[in-house]
C-alpha atoms as a PDB file:
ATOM      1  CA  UNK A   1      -0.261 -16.349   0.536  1.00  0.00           C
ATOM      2  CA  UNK A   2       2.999 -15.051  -1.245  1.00  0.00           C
ATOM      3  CA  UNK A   3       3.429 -11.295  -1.846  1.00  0.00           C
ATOM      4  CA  UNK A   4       2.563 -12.310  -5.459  1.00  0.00           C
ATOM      5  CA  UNK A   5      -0.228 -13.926  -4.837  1.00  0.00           C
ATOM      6  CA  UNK A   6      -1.715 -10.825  -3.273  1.00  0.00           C
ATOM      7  CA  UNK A   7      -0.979  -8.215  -5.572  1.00  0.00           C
ATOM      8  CA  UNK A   8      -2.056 -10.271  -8.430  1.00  0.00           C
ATOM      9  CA  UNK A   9      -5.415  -9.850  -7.634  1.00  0.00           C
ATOM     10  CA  UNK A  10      -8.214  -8.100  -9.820  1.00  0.00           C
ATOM     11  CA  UNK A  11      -8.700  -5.672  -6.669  1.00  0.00           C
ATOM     12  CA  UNK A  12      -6.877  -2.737  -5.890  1.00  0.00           C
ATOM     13  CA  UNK A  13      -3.838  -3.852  -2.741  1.00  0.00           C
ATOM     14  CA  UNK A  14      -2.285  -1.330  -1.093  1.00  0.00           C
ATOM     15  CA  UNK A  15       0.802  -1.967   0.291  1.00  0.00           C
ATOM     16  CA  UNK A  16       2.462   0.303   2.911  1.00  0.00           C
ATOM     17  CA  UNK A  17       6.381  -0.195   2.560  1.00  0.00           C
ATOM     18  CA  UNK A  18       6.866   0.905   6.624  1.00  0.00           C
ATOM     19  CA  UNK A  19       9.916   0.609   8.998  1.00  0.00           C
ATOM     20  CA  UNK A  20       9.082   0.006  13.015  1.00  0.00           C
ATOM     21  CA  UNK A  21      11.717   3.164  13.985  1.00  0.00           C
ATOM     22  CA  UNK A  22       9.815   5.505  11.225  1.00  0.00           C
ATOM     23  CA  UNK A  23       8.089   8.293  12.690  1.00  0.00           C
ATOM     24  CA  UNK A  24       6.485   9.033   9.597  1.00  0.00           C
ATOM     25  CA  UNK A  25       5.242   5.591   9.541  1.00  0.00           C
ATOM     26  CA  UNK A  26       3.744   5.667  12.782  1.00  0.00           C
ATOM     27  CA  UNK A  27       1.603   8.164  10.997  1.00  0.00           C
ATOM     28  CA  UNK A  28       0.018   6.467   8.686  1.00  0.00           C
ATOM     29  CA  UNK A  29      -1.477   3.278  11.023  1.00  0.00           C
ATOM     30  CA  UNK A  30      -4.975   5.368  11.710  1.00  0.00           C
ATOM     31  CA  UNK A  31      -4.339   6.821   8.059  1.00  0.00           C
ATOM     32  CA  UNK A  32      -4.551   3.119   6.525  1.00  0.00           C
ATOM     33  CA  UNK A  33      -7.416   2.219   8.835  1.00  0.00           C
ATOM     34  CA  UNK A  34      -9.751   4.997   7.893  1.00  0.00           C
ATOM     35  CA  UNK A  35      -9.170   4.182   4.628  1.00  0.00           C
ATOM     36  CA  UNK A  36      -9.779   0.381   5.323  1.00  0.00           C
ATOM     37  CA  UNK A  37     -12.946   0.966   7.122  1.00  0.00           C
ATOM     38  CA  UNK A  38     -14.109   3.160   3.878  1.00  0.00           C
ATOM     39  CA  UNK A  39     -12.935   1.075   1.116  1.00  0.00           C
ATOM     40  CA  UNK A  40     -14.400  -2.123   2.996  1.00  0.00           C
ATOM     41  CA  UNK A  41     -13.679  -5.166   0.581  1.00  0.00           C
ATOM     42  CA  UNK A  42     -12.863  -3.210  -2.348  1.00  0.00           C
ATOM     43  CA  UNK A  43      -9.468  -3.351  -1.657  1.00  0.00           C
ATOM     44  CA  UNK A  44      -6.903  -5.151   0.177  1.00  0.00           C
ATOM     45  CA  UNK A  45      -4.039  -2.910   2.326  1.00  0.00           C
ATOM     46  CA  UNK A  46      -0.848  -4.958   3.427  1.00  0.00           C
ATOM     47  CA  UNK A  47       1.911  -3.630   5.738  1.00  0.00           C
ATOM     48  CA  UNK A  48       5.589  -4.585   4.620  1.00  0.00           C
ATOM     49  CA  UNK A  49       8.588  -4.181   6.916  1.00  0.00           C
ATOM     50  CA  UNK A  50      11.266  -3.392   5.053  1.00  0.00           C
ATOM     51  CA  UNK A  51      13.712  -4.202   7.637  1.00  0.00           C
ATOM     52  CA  UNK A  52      11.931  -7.992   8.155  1.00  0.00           C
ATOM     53  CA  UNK A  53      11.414  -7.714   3.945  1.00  0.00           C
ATOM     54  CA  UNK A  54      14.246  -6.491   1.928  1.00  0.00           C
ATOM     55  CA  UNK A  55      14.364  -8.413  -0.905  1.00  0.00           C
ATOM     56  CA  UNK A  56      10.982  -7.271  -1.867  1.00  0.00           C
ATOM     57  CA  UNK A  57      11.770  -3.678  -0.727  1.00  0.00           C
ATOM     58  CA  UNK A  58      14.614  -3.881  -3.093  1.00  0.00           C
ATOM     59  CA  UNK A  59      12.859  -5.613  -5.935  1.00  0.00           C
ATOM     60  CA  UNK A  60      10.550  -2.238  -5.688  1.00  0.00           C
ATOM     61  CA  UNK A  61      13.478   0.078  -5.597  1.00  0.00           C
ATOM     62  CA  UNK A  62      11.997   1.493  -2.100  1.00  0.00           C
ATOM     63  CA  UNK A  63      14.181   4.255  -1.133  1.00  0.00           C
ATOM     64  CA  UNK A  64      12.658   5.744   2.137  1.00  0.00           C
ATOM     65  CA  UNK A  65       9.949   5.018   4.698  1.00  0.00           C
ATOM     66  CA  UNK A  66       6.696   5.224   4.461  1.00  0.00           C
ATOM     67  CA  UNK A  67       6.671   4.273   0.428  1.00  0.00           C
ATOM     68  CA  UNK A  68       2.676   3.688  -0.701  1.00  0.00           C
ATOM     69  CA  UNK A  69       2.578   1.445  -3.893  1.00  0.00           C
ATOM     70  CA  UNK A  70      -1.097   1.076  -5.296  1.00  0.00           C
ATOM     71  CA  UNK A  71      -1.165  -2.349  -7.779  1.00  0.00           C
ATOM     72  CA  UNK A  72      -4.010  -3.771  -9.455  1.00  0.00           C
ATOM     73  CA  UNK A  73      -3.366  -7.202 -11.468  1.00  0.00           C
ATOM     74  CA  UNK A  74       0.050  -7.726 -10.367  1.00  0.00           C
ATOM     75  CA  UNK A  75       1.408  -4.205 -11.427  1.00  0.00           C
ATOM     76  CA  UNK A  76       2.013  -1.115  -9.758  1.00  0.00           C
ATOM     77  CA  UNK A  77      -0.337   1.208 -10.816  1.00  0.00           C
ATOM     78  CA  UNK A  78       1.116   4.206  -8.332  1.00  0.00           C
ATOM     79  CA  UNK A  79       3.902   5.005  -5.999  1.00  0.00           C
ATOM     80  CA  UNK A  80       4.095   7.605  -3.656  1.00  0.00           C
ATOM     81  CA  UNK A  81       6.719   8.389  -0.172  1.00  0.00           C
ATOM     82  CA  UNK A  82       5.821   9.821   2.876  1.00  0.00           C
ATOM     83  CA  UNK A  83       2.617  10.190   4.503  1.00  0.00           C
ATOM     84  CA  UNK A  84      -0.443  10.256   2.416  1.00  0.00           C
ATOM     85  CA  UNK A  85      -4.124  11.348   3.429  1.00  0.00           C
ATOM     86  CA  UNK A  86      -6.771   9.260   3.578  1.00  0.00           C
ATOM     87  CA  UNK A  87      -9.244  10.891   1.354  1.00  0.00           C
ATOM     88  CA  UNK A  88      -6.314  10.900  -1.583  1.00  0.00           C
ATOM     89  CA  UNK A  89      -6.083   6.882  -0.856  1.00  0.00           C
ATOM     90  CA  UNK A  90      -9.439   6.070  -0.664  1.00  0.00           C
ATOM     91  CA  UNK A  91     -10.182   8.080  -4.004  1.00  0.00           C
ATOM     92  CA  UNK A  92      -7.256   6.682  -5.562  1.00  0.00           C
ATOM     93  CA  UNK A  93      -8.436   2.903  -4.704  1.00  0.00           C
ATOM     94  CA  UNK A  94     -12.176   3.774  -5.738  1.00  0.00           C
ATOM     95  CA  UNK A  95     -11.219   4.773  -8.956  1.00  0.00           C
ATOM     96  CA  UNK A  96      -8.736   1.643  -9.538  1.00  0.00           C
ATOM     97  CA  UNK A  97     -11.506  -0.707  -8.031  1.00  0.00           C
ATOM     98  CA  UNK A  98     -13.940   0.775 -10.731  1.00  0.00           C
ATOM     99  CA  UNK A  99     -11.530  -0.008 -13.574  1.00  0.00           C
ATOM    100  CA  UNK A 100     -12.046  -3.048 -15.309  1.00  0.00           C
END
């Protein structure tokens, strides 16, 4: 499955923009699990190295590491650097999932 292909579906994905030598990123891994293990099926959450991925890193203008993008239907619905906790994520997803 493409990039595309994933964040063109009717759930929420959440994709974690990440860099292996990010500190900051390091951070996040138990962040993006709790919020996995809440959300369940709801939602899909996708790691992207930027280093391993930089054409799609560029196509999203990402800047710095960690970058959270939030899409629904193929478009990114919110953006947000550095790390993020889980309770914001997992009520950001609920209400996206909840959305038509």
């Amino acid at each position: 499955m493409t990039f595309q292909e994933i964040v063109n579906q009717n759930k929420p994905v959440l994709v974690d923009f990440f860099a292996t030598w990010c500190g900051p990123c390091k951070m996040m891994a138990p962040i993006l699990e709790e919020v996995k293990n809440n959300v369940g099926e709801k939602a899909s959450i996708i790691k992207i190295d930027v280093d391993k991925n930089q054409q799609t890193a560029a196509m999203f203008q990402i800047r710095g590491v960690p970058t959270l993008m939030l899409f629904k239907n193929g478009k990114a619905v919110w953006t947000q650097s550095g790390v993020v906790p889980a309770q914001e994520l997992i009520a950001l997803i609920n209400q996206h999932a909840s959305i038509g």
